[in-house]
C-alpha atoms as a PDB file:
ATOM      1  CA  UNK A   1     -97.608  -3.812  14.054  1.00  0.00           C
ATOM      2  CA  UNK A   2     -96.042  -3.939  10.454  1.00  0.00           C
ATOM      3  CA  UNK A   3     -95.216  -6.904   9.057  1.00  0.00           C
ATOM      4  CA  UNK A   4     -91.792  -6.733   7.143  1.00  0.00           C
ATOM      5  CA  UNK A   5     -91.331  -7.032   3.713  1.00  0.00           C
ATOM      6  CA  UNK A   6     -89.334  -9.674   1.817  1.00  0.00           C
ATOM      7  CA  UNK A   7     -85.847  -9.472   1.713  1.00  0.00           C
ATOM      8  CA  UNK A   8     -85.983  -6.169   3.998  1.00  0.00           C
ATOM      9  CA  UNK A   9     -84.648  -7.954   7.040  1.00  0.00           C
ATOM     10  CA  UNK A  10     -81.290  -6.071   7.329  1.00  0.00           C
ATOM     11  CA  UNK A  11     -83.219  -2.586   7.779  1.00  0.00           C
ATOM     12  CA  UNK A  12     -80.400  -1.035   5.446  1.00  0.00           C
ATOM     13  CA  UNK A  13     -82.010   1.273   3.015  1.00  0.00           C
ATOM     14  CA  UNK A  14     -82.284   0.402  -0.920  1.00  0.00           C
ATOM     15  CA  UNK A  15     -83.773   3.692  -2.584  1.00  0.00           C
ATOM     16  CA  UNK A  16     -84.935   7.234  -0.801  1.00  0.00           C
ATOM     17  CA  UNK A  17     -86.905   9.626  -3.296  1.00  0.00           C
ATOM     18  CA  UNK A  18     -84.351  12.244  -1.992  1.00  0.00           C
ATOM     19  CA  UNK A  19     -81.054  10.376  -3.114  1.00  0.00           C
ATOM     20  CA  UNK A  20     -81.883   7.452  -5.254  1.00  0.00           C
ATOM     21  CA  UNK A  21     -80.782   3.875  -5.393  1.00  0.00           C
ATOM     22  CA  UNK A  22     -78.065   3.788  -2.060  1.00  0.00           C
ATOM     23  CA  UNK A  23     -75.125   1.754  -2.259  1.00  0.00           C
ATOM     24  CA  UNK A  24     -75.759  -1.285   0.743  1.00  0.00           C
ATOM     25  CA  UNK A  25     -72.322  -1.046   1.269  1.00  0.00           C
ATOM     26  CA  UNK A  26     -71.580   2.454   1.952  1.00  0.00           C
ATOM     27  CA  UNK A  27     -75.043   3.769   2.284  1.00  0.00           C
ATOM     28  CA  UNK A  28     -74.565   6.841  -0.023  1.00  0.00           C
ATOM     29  CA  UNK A  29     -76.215   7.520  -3.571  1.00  0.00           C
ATOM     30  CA  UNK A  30     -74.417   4.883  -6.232  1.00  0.00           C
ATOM     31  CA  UNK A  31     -73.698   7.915  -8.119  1.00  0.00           C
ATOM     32  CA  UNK A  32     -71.179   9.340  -5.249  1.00  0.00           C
ATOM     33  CA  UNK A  33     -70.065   5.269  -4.299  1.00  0.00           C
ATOM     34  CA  UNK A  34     -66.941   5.388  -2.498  1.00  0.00           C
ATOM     35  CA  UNK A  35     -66.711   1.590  -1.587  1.00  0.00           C
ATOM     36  CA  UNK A  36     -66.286   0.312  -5.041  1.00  0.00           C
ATOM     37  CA  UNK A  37     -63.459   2.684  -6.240  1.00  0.00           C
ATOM     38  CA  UNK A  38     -61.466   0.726  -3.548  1.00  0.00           C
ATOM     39  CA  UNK A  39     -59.548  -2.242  -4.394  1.00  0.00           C
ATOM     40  CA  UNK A  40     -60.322  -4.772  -1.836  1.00  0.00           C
ATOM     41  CA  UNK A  41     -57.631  -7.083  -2.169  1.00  0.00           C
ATOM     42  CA  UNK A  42     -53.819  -6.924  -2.360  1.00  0.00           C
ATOM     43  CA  UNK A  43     -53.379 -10.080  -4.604  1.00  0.00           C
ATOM     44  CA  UNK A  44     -50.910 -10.068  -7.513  1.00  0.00           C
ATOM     45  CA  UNK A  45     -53.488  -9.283  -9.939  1.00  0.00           C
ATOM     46  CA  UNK A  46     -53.356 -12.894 -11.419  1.00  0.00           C
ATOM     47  CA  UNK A  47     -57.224 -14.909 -11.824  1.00  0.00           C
ATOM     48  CA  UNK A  48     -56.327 -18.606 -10.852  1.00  0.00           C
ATOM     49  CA  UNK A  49     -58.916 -21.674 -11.867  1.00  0.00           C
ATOM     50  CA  UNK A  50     -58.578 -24.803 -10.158  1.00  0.00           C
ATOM     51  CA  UNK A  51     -60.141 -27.913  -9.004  1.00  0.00           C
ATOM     52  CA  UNK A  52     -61.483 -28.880  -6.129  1.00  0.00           C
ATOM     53  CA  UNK A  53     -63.599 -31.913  -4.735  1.00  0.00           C
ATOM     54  CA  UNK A  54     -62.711 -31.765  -1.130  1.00  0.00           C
ATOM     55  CA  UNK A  55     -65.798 -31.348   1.143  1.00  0.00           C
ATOM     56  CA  UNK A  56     -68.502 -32.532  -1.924  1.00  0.00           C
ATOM     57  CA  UNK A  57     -68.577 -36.259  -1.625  1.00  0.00           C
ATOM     58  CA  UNK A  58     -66.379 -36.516  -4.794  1.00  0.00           C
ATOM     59  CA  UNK A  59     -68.074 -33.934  -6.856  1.00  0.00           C
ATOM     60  CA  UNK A  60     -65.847 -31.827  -8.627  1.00  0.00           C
ATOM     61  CA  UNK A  61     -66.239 -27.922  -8.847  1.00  0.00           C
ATOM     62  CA  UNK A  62     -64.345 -24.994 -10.950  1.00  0.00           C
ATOM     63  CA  UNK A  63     -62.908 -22.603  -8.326  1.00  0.00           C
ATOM     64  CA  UNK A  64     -61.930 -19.133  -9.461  1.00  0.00           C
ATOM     65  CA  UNK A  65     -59.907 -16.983  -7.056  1.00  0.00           C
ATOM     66  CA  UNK A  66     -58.135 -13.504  -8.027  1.00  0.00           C
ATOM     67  CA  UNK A  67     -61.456 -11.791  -8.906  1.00  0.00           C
ATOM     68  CA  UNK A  68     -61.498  -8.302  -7.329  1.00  0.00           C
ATOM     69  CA  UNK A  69     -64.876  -8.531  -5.147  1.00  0.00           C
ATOM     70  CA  UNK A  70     -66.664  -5.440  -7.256  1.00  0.00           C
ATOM     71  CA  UNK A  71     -66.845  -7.748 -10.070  1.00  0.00           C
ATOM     72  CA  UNK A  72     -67.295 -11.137  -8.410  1.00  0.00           C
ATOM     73  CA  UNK A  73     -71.072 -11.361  -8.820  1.00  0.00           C
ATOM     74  CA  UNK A  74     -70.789  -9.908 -12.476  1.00  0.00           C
ATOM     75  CA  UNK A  75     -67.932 -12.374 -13.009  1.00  0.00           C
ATOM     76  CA  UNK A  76     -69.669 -15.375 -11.784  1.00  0.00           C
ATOM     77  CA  UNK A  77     -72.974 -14.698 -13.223  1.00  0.00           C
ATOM     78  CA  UNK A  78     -71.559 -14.667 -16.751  1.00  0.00           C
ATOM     79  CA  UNK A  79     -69.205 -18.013 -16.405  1.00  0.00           C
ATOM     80  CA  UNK A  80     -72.267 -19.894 -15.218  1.00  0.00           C
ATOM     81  CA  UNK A  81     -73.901 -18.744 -18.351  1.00  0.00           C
ATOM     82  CA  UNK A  82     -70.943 -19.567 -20.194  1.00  0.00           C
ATOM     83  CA  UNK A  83     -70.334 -22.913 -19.174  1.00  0.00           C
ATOM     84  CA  UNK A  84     -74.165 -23.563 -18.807  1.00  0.00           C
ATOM     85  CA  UNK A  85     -73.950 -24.997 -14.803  1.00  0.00           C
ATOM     86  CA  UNK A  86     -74.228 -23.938 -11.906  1.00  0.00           C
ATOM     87  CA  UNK A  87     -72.478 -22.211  -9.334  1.00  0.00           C
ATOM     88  CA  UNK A  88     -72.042 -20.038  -6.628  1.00  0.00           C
ATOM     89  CA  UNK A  89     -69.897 -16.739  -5.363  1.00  0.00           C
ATOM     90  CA  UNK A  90     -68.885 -17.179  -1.984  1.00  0.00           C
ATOM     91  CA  UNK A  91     -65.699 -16.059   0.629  1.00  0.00           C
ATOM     92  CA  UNK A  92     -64.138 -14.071  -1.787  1.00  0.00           C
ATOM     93  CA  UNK A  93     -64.288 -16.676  -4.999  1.00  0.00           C
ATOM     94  CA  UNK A  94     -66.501 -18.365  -7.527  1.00  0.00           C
ATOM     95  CA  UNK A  95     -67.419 -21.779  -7.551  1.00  0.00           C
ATOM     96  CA  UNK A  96     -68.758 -23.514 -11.391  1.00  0.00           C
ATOM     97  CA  UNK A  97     -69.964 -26.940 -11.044  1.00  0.00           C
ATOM     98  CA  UNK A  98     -68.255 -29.884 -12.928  1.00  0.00           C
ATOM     99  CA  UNK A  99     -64.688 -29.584 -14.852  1.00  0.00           C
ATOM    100  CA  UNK A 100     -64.780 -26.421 -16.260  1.00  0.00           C
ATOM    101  CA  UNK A 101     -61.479 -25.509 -16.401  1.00  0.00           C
ATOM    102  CA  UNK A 102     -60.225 -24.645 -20.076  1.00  0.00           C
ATOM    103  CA  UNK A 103     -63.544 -22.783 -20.989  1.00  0.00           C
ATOM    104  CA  UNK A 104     -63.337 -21.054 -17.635  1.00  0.00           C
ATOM    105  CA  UNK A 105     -59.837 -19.489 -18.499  1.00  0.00           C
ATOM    106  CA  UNK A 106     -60.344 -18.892 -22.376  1.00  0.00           C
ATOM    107  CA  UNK A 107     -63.862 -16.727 -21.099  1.00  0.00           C
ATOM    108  CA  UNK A 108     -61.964 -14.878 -18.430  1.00  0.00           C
ATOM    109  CA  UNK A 109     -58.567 -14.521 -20.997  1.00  0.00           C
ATOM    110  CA  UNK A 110     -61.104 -12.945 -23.467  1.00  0.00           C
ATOM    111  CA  UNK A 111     -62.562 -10.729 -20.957  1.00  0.00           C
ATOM    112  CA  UNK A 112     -59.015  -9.184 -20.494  1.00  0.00           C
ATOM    113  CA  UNK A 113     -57.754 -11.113 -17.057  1.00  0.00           C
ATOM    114  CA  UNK A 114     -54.651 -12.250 -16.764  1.00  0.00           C
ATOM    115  CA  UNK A 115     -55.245 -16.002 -16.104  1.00  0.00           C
ATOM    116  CA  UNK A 116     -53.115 -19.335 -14.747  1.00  0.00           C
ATOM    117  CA  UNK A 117     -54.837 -22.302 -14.359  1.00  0.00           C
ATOM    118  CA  UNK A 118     -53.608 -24.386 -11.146  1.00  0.00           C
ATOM    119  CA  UNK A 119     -53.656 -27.659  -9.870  1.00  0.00           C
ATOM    120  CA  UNK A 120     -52.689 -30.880 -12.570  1.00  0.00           C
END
């Protein structure tokens, strides 16, 4: 019996000598990827940053919503850097630790989204 390799649980496959790297979410070649040419939300197109400390004891996070969910792990993975916390992507939205606000919507203003920061 073969034991299973790390992070190989979900049997889909990563890279075939005959294809390449495979999309996960499509399972074809990432040079023919049809799921991320697909918008996958409706949303007005506006990035909103907020608040939020319900459900964390008090703690206060950044949220970001509005991302389109190709770029969400690119997106969060440079605002963490950015503000120099940390954070997480999760359900569709990002979540930077502490008040983060302001530098949150200058980075993403600079990086061409149209921003509107909610909550007081």
């Amino acid at each position: 019996m073969k034991t299973p390799k790390r992070g190989a649980s979900d049997g889909n496959t990563v890279y075939s000598t005959d294809r390449g790297r495979i999309c996960t979410g499509c399972q074809r070649p990432v040079a023919g990827c049809v799921c991320r040419d697909k918008p996958a939300s409706t949303g007005d197109g506006v990035v909103r940053v907020s608040r939020e400390t319900k459900g964390r004891k008090g703690k206060g996070v950044t949220v970001v919503t509005g991302v389109p969910a190709y770029e969400l792990e690119r997106v969060g993975k440079a605002l963490r850097k950015r503000c120099g916390t940390g954070g997480t992507v999760k359900d569709g939205h990002i979540e930077i630790q502490g008040e983060q606000r302001e530098l949150v919507a200058t980075q993403l203003q600079a990086s061409g989204y149209t921003v509107k920061v909610a909550g007081g």
